[in-house]
C-alpha atoms as a PDB file:
ATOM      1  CA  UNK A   1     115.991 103.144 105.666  1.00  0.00           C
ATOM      2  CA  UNK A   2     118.068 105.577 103.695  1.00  0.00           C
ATOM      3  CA  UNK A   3     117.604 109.598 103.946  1.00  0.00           C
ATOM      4  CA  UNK A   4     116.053 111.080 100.771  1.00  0.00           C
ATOM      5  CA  UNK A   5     116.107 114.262 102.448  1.00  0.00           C
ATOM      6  CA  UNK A   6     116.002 116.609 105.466  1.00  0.00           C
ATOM      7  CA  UNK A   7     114.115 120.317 106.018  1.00  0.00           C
ATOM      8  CA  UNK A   8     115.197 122.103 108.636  1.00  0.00           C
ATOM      9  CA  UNK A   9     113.505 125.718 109.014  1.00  0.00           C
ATOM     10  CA  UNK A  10     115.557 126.754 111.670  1.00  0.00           C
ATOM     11  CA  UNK A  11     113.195 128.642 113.244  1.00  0.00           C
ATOM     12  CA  UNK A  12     113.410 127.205 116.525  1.00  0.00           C
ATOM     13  CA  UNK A  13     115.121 128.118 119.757  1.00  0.00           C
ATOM     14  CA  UNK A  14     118.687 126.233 119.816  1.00  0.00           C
ATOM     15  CA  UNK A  15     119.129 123.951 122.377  1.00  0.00           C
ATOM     16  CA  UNK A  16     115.132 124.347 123.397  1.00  0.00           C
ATOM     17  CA  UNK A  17     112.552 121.354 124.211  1.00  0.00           C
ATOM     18  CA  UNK A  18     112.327 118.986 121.511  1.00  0.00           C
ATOM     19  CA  UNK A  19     109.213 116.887 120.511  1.00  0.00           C
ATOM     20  CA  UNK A  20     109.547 114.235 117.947  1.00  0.00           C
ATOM     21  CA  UNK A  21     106.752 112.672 116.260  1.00  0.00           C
ATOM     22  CA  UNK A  22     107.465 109.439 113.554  1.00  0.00           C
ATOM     23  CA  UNK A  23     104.968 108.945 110.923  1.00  0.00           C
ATOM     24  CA  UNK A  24     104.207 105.878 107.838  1.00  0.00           C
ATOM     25  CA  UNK A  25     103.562 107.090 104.631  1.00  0.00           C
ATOM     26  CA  UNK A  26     102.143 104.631 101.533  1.00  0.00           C
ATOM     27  CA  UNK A  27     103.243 105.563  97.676  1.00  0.00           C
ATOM     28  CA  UNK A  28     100.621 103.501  96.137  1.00  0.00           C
ATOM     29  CA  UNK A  29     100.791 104.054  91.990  1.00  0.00           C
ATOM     30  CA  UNK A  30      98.302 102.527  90.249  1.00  0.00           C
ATOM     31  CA  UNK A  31      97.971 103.791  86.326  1.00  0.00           C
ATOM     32  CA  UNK A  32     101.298 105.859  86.565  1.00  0.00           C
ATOM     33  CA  UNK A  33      98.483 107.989  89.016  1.00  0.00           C
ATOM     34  CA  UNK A  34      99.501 108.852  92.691  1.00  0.00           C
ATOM     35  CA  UNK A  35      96.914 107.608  95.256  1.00  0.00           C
ATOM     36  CA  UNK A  36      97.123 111.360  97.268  1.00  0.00           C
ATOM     37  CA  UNK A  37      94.981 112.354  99.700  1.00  0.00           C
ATOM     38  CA  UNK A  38      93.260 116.025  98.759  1.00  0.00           C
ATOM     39  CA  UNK A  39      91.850 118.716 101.005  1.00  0.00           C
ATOM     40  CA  UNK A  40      89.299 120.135  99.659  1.00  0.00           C
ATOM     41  CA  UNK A  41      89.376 122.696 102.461  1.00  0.00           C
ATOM     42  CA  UNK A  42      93.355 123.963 101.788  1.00  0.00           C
ATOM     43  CA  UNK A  43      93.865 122.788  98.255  1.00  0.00           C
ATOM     44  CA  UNK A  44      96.530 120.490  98.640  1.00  0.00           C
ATOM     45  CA  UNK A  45      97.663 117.086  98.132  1.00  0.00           C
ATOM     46  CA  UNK A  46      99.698 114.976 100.725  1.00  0.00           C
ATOM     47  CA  UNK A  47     100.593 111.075 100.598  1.00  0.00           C
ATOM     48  CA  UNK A  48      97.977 109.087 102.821  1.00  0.00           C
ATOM     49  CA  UNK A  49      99.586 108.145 106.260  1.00  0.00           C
ATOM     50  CA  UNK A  50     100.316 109.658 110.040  1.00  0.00           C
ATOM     51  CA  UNK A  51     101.666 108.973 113.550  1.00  0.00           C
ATOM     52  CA  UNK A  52     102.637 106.132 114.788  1.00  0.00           C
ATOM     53  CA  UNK A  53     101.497 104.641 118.076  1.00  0.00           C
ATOM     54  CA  UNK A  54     103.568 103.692 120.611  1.00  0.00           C
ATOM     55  CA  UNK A  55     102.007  99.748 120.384  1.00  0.00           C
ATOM     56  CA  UNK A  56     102.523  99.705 116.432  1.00  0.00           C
ATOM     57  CA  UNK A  57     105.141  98.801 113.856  1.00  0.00           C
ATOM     58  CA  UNK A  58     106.163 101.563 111.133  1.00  0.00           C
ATOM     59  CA  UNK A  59     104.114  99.079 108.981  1.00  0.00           C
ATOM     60  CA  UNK A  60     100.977  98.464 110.926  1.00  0.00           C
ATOM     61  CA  UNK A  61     100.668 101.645 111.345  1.00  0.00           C
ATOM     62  CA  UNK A  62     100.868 102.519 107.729  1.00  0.00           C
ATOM     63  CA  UNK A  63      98.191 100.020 106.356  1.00  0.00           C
ATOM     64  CA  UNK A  64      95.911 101.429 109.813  1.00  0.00           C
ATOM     65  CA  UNK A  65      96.544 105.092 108.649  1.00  0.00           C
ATOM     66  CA  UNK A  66      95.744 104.791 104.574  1.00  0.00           C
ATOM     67  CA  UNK A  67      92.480 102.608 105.894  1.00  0.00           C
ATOM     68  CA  UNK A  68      91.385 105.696 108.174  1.00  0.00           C
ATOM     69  CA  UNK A  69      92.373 108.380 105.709  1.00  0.00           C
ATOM     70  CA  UNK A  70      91.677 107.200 102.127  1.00  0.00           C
ATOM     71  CA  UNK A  71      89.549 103.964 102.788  1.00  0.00           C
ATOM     72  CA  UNK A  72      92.104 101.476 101.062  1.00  0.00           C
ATOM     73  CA  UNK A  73      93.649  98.383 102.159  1.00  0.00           C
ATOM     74  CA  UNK A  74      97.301  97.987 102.067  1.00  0.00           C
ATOM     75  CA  UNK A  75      98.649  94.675 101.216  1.00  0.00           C
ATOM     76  CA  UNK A  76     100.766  93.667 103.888  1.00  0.00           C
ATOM     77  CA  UNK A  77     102.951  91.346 101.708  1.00  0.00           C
ATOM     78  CA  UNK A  78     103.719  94.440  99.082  1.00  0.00           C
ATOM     79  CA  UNK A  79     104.877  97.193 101.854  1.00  0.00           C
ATOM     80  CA  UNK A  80     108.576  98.016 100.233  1.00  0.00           C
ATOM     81  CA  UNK A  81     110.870 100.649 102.648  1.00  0.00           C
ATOM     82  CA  UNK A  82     111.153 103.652 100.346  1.00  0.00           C
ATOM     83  CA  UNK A  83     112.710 106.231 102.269  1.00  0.00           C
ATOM     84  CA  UNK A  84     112.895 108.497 105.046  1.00  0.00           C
ATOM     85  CA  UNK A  85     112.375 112.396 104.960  1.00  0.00           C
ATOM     86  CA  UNK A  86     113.104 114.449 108.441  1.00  0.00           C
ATOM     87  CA  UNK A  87     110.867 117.623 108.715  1.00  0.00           C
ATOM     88  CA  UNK A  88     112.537 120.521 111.503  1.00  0.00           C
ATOM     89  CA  UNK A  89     111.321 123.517 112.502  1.00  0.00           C
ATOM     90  CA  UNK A  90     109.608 125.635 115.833  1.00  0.00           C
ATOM     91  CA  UNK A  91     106.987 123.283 117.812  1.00  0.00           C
ATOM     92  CA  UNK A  92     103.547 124.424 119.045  1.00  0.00           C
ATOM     93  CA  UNK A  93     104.683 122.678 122.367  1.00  0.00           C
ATOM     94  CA  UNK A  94     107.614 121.769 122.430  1.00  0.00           C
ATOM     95  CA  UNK A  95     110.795 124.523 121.278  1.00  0.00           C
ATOM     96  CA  UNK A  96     111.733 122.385 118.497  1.00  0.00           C
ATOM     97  CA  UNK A  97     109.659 119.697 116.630  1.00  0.00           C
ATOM     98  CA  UNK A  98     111.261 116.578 114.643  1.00  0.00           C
ATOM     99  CA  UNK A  99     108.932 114.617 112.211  1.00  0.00           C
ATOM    100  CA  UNK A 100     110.162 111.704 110.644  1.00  0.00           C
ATOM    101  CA  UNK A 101     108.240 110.639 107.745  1.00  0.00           C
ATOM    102  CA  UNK A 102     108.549 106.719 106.805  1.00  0.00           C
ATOM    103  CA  UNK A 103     107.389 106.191 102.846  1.00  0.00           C
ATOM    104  CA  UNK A 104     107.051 103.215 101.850  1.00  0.00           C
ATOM    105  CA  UNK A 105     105.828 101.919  98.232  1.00  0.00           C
ATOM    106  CA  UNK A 106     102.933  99.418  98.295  1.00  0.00           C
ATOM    107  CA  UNK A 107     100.060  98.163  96.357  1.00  0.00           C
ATOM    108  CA  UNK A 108      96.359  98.074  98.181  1.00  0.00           C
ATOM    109  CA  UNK A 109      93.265  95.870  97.387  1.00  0.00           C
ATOM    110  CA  UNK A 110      90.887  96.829  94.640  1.00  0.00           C
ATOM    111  CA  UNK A 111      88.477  97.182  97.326  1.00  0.00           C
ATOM    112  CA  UNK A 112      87.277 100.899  98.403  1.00  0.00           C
ATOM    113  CA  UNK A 113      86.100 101.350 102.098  1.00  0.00           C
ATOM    114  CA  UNK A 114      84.804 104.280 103.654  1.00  0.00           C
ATOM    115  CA  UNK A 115      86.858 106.777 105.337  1.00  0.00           C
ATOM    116  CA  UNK A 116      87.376 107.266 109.636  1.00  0.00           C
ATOM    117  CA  UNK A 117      88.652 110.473 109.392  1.00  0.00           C
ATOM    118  CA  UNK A 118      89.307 112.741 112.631  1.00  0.00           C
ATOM    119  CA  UNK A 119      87.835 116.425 113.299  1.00  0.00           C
ATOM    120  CA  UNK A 120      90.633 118.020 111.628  1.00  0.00           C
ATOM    121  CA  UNK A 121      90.708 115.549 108.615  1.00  0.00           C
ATOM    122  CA  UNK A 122      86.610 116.281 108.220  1.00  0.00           C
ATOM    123  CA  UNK A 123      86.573 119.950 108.951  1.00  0.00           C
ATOM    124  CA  UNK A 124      89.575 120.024 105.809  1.00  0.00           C
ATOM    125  CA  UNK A 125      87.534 117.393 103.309  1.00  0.00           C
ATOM    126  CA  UNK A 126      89.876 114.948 103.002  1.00  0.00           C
ATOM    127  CA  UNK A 127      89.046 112.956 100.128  1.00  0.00           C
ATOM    128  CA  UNK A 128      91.037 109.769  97.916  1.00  0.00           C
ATOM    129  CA  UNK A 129      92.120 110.755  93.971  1.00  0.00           C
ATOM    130  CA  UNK A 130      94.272 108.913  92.249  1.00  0.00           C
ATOM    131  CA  UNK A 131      95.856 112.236  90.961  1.00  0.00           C
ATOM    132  CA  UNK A 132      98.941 112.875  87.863  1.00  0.00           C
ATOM    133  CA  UNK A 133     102.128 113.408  89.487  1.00  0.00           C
ATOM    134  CA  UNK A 134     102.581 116.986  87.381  1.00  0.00           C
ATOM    135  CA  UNK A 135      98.946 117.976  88.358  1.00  0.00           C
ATOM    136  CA  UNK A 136      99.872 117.890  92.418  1.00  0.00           C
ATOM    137  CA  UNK A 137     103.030 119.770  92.011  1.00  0.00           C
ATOM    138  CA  UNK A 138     101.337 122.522  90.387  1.00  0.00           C
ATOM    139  CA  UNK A 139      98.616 122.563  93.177  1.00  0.00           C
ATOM    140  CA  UNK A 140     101.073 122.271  95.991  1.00  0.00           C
ATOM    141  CA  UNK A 141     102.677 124.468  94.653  1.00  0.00           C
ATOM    142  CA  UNK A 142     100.089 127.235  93.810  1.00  0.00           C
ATOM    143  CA  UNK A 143      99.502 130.193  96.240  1.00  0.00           C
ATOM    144  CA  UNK A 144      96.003 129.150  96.355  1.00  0.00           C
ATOM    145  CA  UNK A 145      95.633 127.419 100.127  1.00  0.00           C
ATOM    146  CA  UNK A 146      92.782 129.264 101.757  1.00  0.00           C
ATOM    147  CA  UNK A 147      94.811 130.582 105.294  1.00  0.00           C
ATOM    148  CA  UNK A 148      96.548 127.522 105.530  1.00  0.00           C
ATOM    149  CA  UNK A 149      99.312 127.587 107.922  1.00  0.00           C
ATOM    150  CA  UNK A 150     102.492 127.954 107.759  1.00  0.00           C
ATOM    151  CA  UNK A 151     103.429 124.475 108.450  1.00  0.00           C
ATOM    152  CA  UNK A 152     100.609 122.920 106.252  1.00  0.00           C
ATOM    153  CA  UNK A 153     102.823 124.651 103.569  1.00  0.00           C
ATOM    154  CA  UNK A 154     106.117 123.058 104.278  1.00  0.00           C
ATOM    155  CA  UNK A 155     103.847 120.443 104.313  1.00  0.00           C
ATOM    156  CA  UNK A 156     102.907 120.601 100.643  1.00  0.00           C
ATOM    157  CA  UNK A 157     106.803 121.547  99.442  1.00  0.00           C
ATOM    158  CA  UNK A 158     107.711 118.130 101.429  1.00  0.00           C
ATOM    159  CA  UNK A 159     104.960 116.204  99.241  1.00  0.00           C
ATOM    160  CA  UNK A 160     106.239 118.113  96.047  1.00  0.00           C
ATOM    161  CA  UNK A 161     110.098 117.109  96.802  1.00  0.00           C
ATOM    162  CA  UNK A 162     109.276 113.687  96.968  1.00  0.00           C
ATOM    163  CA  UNK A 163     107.193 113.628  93.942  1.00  0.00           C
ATOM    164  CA  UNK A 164     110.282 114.880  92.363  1.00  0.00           C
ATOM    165  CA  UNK A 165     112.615 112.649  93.743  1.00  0.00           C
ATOM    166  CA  UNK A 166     110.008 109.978  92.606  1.00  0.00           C
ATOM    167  CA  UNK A 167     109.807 110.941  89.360  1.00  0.00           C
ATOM    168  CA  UNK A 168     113.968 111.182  88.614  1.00  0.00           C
ATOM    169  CA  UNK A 169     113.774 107.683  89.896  1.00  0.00           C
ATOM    170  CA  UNK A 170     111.626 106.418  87.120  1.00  0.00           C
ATOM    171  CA  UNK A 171     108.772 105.158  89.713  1.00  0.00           C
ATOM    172  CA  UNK A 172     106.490 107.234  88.004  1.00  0.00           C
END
């Protein structure tokens, strides 16, 4: 899968512990609209997805992860690699932590199922909008987050890079 791009913080001890944890993300576009999950909670838009369990593909994992999150089914036969985005900086456990973030464009069912969300996802509202590209830059990009942290913001400049990148590609 080809690198769109890295961050790296370097804010980490050199040469410290290292924890690593791979993630699937879904681009689904439907109406030149960005499926994006919101947080009501922190203000902020992020593409639907997360970890990856040690018994799953990148893909199964994707289509388990927008289910939980945003309540839509992936269709397998659509899942398209995108590209890959590598996320550096200091750990809470470990001295440095490595997230690699898998996108990958695909199309979903019509159909709408409720959410599974975990504590953190319900205690931040999580919640499915089919949101203009232009409108979750600006909000990502506002100073307007509530006390998030400081990694839920690199967070939301990862999401607004992307968004970028997928807009000079002409994808939306």
């Amino acid at each position: 899968m080809r690198l769109l791009f890295e961050i790296d913080y370097k804010n980490y001890k050199e040469n410290g512990t290292v924890g690593k944890r791979p993630s699937a993300r879904a681009i689904i576009i439907k109406d030149n609209k960005i499926a994006l999950v919101y947080s009501k909670k922190y203000n902020y838009y992020q593409f639907p997805g997360g970890g990856i369990e040690s018994n799953e593909t990148k893909e199964d994992a994707l289509i388990r992860e927008v289910k939980e999150e945003v309540g839509l089914e992936v269709i397998k036969d659509s899942i398209k690699e995108y590209g890959l985005v590598i996320r550096k900086e200091n750990g809470k456990i470990e001295d440095i932590f490595i997230q690699e973030n898998y996108y990958y464009l695909c199309d979903v069912t019509n159909n709408i199922l409720g959410q599974s969300l975990d504590n953190d996802e319900i205690e931040e509202e999580f919640v499915l909008e089919f949101v203009d590209a232009k409108k979750a830059i600006e909000t990502n990009l506002s100073n307007n987050h509530n006390g998030a942290s400081v990694r839920d913001v690199h967070c939301f400049e990862r999401q607004v890079k992307l968004i970028n990148i997928l807009i000079d590609e002409g994808i939306i």
